[in-house]
C-alpha atoms as a PDB file:
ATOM      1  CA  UNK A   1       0.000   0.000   0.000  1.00  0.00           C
ATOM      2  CA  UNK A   2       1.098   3.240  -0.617  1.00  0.00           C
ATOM      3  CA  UNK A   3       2.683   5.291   2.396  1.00  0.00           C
ATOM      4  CA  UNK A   4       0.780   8.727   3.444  1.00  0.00           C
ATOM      5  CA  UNK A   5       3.443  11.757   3.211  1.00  0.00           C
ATOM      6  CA  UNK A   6       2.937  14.216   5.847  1.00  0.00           C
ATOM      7  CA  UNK A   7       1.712  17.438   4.972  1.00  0.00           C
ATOM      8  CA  UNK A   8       4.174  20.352   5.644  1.00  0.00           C
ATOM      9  CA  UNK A   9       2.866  23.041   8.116  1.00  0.00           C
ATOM     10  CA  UNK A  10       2.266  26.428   6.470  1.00  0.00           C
ATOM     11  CA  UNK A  11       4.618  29.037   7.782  1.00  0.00           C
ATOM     12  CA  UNK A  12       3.541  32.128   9.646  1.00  0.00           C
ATOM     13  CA  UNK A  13       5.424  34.513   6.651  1.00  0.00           C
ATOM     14  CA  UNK A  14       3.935  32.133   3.690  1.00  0.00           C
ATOM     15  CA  UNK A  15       0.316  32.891   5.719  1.00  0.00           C
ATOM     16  CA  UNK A  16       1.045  36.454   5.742  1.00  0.00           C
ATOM     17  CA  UNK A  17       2.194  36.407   2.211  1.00  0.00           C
ATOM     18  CA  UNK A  18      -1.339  34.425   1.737  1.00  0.00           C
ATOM     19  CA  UNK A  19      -3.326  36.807   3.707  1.00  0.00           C
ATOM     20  CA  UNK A  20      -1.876  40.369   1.859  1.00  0.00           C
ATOM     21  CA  UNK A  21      -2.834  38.436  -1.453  1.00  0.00           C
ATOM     22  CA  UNK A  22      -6.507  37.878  -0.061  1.00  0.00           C
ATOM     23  CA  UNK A  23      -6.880  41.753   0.670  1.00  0.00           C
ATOM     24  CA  UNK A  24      -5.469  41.930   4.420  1.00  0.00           C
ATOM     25  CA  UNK A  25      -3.379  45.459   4.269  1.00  0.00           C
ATOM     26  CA  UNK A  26      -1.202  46.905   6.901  1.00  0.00           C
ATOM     27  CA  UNK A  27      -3.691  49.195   9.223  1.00  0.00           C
ATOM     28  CA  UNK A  28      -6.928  46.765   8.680  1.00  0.00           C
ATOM     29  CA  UNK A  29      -8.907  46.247  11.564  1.00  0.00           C
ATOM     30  CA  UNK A  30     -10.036  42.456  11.435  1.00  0.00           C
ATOM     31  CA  UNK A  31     -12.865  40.071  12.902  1.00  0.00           C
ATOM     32  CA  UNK A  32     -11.969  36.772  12.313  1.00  0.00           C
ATOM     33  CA  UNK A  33     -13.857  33.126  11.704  1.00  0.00           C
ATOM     34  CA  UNK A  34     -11.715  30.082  11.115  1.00  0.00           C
ATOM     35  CA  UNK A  35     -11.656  26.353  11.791  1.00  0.00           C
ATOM     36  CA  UNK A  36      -7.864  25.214  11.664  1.00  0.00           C
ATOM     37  CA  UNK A  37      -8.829  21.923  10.742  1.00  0.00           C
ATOM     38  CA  UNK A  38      -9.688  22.908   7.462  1.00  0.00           C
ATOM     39  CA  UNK A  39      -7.192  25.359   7.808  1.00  0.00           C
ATOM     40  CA  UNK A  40      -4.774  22.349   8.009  1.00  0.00           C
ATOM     41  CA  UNK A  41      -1.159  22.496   9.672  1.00  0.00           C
ATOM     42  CA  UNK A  42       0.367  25.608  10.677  1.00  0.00           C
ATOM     43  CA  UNK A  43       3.786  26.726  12.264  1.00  0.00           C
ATOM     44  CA  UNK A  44       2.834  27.103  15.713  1.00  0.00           C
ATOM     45  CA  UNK A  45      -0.317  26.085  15.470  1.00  0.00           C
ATOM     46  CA  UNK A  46      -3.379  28.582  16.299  1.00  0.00           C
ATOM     47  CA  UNK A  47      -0.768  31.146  17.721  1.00  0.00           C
ATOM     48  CA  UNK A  48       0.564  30.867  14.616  1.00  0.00           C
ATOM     49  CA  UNK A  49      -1.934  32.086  12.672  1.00  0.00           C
ATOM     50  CA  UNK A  50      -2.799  35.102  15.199  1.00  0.00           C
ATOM     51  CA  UNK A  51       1.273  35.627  14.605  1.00  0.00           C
ATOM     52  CA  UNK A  52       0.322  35.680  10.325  1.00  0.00           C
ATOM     53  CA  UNK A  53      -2.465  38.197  10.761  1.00  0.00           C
ATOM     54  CA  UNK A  54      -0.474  40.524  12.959  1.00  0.00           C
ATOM     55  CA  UNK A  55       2.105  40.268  10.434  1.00  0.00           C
ATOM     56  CA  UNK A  56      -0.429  41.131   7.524  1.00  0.00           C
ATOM     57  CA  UNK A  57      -1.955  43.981   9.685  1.00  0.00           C
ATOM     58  CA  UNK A  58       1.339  45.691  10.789  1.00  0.00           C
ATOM     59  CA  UNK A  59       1.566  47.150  14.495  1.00  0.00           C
ATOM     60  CA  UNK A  60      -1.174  49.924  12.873  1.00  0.00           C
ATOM     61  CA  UNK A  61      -3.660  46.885  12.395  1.00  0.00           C
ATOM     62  CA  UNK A  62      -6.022  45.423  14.962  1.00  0.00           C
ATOM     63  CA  UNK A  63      -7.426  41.465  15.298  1.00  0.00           C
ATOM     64  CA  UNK A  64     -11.143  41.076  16.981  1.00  0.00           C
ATOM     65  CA  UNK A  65     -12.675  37.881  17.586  1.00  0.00           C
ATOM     66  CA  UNK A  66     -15.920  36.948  19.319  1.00  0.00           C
ATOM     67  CA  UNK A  67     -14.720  34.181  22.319  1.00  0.00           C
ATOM     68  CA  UNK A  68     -17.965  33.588  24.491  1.00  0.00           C
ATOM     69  CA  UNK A  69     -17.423  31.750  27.395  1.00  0.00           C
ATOM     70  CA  UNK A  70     -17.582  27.857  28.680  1.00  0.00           C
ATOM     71  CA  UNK A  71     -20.397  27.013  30.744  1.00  0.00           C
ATOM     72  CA  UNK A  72     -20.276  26.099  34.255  1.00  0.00           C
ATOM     73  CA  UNK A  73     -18.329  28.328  37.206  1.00  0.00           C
ATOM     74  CA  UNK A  74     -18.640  31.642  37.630  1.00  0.00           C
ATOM     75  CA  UNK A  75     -18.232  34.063  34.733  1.00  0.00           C
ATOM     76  CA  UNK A  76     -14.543  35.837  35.038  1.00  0.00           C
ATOM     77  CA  UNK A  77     -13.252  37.905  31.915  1.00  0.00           C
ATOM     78  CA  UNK A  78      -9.506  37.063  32.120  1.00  0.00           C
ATOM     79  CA  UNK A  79      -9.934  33.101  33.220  1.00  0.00           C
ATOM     80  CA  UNK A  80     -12.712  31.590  32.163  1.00  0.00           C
ATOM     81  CA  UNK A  81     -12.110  29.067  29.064  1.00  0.00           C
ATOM     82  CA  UNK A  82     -13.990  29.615  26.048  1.00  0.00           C
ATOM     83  CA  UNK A  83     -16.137  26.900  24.658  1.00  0.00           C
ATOM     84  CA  UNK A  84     -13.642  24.606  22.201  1.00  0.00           C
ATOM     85  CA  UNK A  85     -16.730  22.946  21.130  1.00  0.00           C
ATOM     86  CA  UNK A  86     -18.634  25.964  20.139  1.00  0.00           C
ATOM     87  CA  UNK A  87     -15.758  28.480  18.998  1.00  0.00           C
ATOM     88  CA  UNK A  88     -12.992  26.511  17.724  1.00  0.00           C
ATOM     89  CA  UNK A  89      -9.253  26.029  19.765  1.00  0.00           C
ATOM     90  CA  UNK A  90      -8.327  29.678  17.608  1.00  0.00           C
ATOM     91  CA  UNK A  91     -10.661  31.217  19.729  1.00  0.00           C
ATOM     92  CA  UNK A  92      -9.134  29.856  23.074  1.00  0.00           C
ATOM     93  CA  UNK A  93      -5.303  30.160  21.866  1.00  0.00           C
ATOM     94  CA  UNK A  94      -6.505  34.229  21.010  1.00  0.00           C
ATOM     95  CA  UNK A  95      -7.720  34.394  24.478  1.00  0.00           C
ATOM     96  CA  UNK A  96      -4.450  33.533  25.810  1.00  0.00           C
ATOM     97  CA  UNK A  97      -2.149  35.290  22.930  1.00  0.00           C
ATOM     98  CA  UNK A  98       0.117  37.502  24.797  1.00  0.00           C
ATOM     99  CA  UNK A  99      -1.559  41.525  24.445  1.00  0.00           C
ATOM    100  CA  UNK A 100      -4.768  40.334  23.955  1.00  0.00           C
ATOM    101  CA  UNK A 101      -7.935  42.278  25.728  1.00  0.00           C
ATOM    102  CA  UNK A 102     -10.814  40.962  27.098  1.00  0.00           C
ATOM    103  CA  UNK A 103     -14.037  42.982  27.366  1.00  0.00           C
ATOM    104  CA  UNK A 104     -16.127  41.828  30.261  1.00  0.00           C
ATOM    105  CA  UNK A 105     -19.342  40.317  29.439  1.00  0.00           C
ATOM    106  CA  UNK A 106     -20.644  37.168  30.661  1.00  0.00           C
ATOM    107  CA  UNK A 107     -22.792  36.793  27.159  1.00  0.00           C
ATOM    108  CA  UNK A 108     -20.820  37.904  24.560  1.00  0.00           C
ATOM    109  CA  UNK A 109     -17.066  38.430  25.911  1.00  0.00           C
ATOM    110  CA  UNK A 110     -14.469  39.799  23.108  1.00  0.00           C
ATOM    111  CA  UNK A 111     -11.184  40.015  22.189  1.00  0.00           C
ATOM    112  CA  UNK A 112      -8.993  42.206  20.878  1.00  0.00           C
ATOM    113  CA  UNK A 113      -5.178  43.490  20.095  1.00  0.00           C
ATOM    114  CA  UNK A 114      -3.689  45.983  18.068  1.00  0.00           C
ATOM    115  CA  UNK A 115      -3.945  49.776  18.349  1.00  0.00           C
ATOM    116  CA  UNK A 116      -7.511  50.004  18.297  1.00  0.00           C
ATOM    117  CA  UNK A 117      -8.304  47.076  21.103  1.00  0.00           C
ATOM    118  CA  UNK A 118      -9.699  49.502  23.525  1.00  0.00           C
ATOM    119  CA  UNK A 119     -11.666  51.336  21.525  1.00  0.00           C
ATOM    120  CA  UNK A 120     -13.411  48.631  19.848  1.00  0.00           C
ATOM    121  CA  UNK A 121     -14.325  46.759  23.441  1.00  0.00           C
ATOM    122  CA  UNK A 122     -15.513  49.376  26.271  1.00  0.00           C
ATOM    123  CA  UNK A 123     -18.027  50.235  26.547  1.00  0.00           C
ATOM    124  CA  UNK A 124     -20.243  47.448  26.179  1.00  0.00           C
ATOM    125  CA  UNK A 125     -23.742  47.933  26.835  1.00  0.00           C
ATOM    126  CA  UNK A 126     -24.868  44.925  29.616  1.00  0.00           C
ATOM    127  CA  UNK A 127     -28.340  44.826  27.804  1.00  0.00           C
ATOM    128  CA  UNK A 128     -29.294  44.295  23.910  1.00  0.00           C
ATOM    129  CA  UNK A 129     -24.714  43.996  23.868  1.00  0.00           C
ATOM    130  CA  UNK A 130     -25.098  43.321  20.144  1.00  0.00           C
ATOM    131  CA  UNK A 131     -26.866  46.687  19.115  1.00  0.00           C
ATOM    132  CA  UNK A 132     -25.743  50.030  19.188  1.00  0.00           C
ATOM    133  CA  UNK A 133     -23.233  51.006  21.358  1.00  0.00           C
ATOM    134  CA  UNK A 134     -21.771  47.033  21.031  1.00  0.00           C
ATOM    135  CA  UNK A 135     -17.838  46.059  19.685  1.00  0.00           C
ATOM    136  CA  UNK A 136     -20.060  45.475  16.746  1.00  0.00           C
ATOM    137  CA  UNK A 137     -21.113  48.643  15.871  1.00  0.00           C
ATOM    138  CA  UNK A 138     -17.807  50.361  16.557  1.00  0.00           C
ATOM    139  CA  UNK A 139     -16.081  47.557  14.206  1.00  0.00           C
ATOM    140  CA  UNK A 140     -18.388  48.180  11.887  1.00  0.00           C
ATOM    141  CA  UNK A 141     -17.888  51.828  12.063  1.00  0.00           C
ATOM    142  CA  UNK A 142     -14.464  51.812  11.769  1.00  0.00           C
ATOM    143  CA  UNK A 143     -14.845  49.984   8.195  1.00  0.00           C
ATOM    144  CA  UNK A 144     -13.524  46.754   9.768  1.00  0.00           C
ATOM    145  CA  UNK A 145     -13.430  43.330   7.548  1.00  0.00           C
ATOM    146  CA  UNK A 146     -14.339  40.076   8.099  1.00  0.00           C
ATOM    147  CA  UNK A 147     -11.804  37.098   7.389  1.00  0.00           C
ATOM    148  CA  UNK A 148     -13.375  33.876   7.311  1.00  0.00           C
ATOM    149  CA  UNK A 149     -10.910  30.711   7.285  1.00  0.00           C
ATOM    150  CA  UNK A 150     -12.980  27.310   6.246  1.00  0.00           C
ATOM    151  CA  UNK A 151     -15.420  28.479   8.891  1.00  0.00           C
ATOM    152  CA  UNK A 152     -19.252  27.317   8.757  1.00  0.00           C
ATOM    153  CA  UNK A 153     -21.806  29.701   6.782  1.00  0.00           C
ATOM    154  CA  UNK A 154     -23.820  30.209   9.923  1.00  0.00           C
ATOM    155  CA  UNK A 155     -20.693  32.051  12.294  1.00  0.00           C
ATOM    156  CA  UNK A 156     -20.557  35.678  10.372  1.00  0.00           C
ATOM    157  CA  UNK A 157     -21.074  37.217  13.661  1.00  0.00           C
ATOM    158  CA  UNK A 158     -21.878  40.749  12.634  1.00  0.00           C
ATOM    159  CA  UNK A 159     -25.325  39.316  11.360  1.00  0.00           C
ATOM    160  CA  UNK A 160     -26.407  39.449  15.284  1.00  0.00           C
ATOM    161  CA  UNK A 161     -25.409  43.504  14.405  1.00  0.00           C
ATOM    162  CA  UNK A 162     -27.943  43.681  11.472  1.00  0.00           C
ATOM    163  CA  UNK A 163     -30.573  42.079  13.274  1.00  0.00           C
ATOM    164  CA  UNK A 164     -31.079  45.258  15.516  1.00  0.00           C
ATOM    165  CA  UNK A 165     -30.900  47.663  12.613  1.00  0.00           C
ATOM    166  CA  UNK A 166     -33.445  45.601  10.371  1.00  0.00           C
ATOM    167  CA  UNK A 167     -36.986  46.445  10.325  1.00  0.00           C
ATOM    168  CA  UNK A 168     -38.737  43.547  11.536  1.00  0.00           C
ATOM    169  CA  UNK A 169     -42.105  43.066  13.669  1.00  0.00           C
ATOM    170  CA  UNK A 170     -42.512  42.208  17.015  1.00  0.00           C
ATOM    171  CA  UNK A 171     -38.293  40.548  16.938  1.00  0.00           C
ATOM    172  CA  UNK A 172     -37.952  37.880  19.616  1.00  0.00           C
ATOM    173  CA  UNK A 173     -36.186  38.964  22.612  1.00  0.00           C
ATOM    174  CA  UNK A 174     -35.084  37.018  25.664  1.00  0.00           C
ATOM    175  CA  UNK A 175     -33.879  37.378  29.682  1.00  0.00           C
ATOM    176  CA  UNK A 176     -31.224  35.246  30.427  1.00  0.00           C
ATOM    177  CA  UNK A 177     -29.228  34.758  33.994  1.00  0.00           C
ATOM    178  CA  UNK A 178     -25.773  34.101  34.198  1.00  0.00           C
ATOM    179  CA  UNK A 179     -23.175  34.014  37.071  1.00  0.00           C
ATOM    180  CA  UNK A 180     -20.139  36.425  37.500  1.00  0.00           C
ATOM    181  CA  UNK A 181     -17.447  36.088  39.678  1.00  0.00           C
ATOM    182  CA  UNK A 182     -17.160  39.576  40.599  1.00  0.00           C
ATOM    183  CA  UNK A 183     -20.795  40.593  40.428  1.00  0.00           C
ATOM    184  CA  UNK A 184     -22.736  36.960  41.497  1.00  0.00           C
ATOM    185  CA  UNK A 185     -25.919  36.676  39.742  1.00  0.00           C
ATOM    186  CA  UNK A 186     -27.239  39.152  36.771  1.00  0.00           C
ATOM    187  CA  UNK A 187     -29.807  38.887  34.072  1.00  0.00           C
ATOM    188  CA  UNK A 188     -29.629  39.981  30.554  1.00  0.00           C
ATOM    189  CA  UNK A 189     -31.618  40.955  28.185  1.00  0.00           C
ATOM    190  CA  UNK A 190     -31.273  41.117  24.273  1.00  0.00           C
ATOM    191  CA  UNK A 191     -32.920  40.220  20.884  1.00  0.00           C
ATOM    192  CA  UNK A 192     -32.341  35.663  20.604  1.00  0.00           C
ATOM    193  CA  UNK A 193     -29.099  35.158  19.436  1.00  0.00           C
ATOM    194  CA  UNK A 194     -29.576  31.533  19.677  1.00  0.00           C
ATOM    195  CA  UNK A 195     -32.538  30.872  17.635  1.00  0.00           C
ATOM    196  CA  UNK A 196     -32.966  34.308  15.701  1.00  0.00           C
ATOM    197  CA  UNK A 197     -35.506  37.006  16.287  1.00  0.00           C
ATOM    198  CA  UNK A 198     -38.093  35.982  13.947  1.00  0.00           C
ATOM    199  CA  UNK A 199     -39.073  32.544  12.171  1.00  0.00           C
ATOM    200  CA  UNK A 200     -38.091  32.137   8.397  1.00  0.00           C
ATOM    201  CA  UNK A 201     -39.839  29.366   6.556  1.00  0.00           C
ATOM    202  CA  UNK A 202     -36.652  27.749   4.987  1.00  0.00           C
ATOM    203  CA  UNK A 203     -34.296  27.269   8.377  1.00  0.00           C
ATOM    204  CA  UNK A 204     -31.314  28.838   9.494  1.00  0.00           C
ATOM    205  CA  UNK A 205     -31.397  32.629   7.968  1.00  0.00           C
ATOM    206  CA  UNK A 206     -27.748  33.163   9.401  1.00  0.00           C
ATOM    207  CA  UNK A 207     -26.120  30.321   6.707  1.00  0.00           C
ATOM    208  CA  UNK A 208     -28.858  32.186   4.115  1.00  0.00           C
ATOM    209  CA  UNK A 209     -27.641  35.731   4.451  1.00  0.00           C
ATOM    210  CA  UNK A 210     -24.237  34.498   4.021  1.00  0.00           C
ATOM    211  CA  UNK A 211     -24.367  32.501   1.213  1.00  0.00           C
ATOM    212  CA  UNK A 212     -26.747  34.958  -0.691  1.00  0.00           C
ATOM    213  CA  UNK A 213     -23.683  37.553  -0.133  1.00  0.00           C
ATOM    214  CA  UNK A 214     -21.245  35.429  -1.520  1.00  0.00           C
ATOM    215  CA  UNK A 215     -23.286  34.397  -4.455  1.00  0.00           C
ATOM    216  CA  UNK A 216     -23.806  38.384  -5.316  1.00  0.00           C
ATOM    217  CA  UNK A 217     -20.365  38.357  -5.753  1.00  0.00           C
ATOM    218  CA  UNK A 218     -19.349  40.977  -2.767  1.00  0.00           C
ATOM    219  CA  UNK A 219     -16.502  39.030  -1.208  1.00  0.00           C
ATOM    220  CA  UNK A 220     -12.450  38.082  -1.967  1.00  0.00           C
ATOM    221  CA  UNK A 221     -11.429  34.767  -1.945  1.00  0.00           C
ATOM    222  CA  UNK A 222      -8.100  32.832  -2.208  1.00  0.00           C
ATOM    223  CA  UNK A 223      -5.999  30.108  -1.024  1.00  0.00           C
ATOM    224  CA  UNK A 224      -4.950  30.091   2.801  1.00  0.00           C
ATOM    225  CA  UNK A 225      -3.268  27.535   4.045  1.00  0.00           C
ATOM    226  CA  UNK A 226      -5.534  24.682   2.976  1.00  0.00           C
ATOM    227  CA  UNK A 227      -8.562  26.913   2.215  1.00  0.00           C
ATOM    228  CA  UNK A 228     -10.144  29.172   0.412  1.00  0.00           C
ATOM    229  CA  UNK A 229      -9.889  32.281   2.520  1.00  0.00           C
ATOM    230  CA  UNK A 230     -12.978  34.560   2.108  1.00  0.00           C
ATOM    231  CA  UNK A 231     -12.512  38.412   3.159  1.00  0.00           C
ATOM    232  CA  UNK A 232     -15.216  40.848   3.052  1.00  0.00           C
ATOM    233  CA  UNK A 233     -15.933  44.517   4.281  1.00  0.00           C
ATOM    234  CA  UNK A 234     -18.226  44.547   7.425  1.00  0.00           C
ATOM    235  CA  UNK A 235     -20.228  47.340   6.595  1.00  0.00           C
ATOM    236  CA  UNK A 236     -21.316  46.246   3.392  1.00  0.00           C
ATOM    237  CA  UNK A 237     -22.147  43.197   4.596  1.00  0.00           C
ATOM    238  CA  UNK A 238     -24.446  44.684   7.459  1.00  0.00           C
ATOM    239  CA  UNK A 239     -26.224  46.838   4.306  1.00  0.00           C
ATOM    240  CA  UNK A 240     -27.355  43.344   2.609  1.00  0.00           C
ATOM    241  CA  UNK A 241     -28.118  41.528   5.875  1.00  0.00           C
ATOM    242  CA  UNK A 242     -30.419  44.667   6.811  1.00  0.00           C
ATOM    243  CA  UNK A 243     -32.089  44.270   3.136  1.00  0.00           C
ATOM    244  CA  UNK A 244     -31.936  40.952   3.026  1.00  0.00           C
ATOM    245  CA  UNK A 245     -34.120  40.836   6.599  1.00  0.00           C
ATOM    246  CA  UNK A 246     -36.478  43.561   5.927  1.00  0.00           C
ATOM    247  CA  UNK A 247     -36.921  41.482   2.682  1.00  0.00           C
ATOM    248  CA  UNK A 248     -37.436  37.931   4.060  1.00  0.00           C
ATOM    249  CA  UNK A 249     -38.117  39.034   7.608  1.00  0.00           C
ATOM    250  CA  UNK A 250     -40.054  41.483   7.188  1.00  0.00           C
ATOM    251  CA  UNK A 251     -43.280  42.874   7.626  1.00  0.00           C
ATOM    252  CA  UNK A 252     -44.986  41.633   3.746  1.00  0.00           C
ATOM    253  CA  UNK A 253     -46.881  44.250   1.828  1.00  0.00           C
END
């Protein structure tokens, strides 16, 4: 039988190099979505790829990611594990990357380094934390982009952002507790970011509004790593998820 040769582990400069050819420039301020295992082998593993980004962005550049939190003791900001399961070992290696800050929100926590890591975390509103006021809205602002690395269709985060600016009746909200270890217990309340604010006949509108948006044509893609990197301004992606939800979502005339 034939023997398997081991695949060689992309380095952190040919990532780079792979990134800058995708659209990442030196000053970008970046969200990003990946799954290393499509990914495949990288030099240093997930650090390594934080360490290719911060080399495409320059030390004028910032990286953002979404981390969430595991389930189970009390909330704390700088400690508490995210969920592997849920978002990926990138997210819990970016947690730990040396710089990195951590906004402190028991429902939603952040990440961020680069020059504008402050500014893009605090405030965060304790209510509705995905509206205005939120990380997202200031990324969004700040004509951040979205990099997307063989992640699922369903994890553009920013559509949670669109969902408070659409016009849609009566949008489902929810009050949820959770435990801090500073604060004990406190209850939130925002539109459902688990199963969406309002029902759409054919499933899972997050994957739709996604792959609609790709299909228009409004996104980069090339070869990272393993993948097919995607890369895609976050403002004009909120502008067709709004649309696209007053559209399907919407109240019909």
């Amino acid at each position: 039988c034939r023997r398997m040769m081991a695949i060689k582990p992309a380095t952190i400069e040919k990532l780079a190099e792979q990134l800058a050819a995708l659209g990442l420039k030196p000053g970008d301020v970046v969200m990003t979505h990946a799954s290393m295992r499509r990914l495949g082998p990288v030099e240093g593993g997930a650090s390594g790829l934080i360490e290719a980004q911060l080399k495409a962005v320059g030390p004028a550049g910032t990286l953002l990611m979404v981390l969430g939190a595991a389930e189970g003791a009390p909330f704390d900001p700088l400690t508490t594990p995210v969920d592997i399961k849920d978002m990926g070992v990138l997210a819990e290696a970016f947690r730990t990357f040396p710089g990195v800050t951590v906004s402190d929100h028991p429902a939603d926590r952040f990440g961020a380094i680069g020059k504008d890591a402050d500014a893009l975390l605090e405030p965060t509103p304790l209510h509705d934390y995905h509206g205005p006021g939120s990380p997202l809205e200031r990324f969004t602002q700040m004509g951040g982009r979205v990099l997307r690395l063989g992640a699922d269709p369903d994890t553009v985060t920013l559509t949670h952002y669109a969902e408070y600016l659409a016009v849609i009746p009566d949008k489902v909200r929810v009050r949820r507790r959770y435990v801090c270890a500073d604060r004990g217990e406190v209850f939130i309340e925002s539109l459902d970011d688990n199963e969406g604010v309002a029902a759409w006949p054919h499933g899972d509108y997050f994957s739709r509004i996604f792959l609609d948006y790709k299909s228009a044509g409004r996104l980069s893609q090339g070869v990272v790593g393993e993948c097919v990197g995607e890369l895609f301004d976050a403002r004009d992606f909120v502008d067709f998820a709004v649309q696209w939800m007053n559209r399907e979502l919407g109240e019909k005339r």
